[in-house]
Protein backbone atom coordinates (compact mmCIF):
# COMPACT_ATOMS: atom_id res chain seq x y z
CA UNK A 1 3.62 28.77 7.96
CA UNK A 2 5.13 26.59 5.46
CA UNK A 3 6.05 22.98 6.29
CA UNK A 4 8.49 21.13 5.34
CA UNK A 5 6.02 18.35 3.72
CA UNK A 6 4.32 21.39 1.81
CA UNK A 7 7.93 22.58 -0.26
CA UNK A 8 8.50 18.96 -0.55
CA UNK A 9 5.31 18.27 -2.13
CA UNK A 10 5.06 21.50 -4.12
CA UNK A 11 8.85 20.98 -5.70
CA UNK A 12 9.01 16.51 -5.94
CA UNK A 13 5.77 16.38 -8.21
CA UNK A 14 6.52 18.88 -10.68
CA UNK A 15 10.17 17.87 -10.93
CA UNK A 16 9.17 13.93 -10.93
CA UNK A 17 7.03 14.85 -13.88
CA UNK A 18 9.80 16.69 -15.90
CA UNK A 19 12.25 13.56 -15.30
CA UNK A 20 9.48 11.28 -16.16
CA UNK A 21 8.91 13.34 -19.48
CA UNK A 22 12.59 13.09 -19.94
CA UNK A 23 13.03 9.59 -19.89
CA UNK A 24 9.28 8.98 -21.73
CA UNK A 25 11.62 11.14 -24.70
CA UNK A 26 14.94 9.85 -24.34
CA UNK A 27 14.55 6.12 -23.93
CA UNK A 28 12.52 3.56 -26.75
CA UNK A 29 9.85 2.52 -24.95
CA UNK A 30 10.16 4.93 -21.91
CA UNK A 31 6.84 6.17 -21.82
CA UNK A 32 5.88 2.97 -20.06
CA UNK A 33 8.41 3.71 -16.79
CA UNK A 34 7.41 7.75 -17.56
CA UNK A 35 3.61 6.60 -16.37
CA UNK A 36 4.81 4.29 -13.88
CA UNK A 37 7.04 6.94 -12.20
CA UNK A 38 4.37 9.30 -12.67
CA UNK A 39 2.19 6.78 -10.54
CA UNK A 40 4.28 6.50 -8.20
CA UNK A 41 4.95 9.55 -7.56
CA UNK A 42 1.41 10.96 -7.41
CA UNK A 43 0.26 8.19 -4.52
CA UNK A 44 3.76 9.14 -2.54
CA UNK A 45 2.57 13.10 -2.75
CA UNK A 46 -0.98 11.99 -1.54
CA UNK A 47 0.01 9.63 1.19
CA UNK A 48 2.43 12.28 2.46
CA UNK A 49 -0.05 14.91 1.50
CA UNK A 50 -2.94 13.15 3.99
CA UNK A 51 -0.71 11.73 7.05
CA UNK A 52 -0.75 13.91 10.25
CA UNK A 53 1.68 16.23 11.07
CA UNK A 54 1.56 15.81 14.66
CA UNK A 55 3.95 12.94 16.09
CA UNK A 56 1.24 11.52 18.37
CA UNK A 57 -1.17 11.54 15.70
CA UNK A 58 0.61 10.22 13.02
CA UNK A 59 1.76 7.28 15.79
CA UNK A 60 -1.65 6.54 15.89
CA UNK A 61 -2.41 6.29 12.03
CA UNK A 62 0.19 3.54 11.77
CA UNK A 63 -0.78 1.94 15.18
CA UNK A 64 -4.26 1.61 13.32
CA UNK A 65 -3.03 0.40 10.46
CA UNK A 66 -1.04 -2.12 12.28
CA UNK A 67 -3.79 -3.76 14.33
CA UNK A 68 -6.11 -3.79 10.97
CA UNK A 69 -3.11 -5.55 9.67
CA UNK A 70 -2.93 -8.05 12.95
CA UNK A 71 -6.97 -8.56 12.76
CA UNK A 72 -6.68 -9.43 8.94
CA UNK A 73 -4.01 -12.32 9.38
CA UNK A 74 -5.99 -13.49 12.43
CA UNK A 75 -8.97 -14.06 10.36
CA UNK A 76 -7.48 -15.23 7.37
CA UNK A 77 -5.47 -17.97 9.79
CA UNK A 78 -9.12 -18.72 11.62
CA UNK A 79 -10.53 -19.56 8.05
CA UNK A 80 -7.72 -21.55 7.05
CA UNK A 81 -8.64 -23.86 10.49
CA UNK A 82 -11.69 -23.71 9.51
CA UNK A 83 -11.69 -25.18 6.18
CA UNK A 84 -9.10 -27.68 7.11
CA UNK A 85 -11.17 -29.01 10.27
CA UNK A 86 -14.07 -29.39 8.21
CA UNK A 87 -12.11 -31.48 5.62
CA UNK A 88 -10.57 -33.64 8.17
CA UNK A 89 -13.83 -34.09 9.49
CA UNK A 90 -15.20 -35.42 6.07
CA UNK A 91 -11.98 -37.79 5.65
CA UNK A 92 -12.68 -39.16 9.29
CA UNK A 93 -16.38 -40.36 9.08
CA UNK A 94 -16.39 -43.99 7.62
CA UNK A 95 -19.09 -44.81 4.38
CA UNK A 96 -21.63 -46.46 5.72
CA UNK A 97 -22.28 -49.77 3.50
């Protein structure tokens, strides 16, 4: 059976690459957006390409992706306190002399 994702992905590359050929020729210095677009378009085909088709599934790919998210910032927050205690720390203890 043929999805939805699978015409979409068949039809979008080939005709992103044609436009991106088009404006590469048309335009001086298009072959810089041509690769770009080409770029882009390549990692949209694969994301869409790899994420479940199942609703439930899917939901929990970006659930996933959302707590790594969460976890990241958490951590990055913790070492920010962190380093910031440990300065204060220095600033508070007197010379001795």
């Amino acid at each position: 059976m043929i999805t939805f994702r699978r015409i979409l992905t068949w039809t979008a590359t080939p005709a992103g690459v044609g436009a991106a050929l088009l404006v590469g020729r048309t335009y001086p210095g298009g072959w810089g957006v041509a690769a770009l677009v080409a770029v882009a378009g390549a990692v949209i085909s694969t994301i869409a390409a790899l994420l479940p088709q199942e609703s439930e599934h899917r939901r929990d790919v970006w659930r996933a992706w959302f707590h790594h998210r969460e976890r990241m910032a958490r951590l990055r927050l913790a070492a920010v306190e962190a380093r910031s205690g440990s300065t204060r720390r220095a600033d508070d203890h007197e010379p001795s002399g």
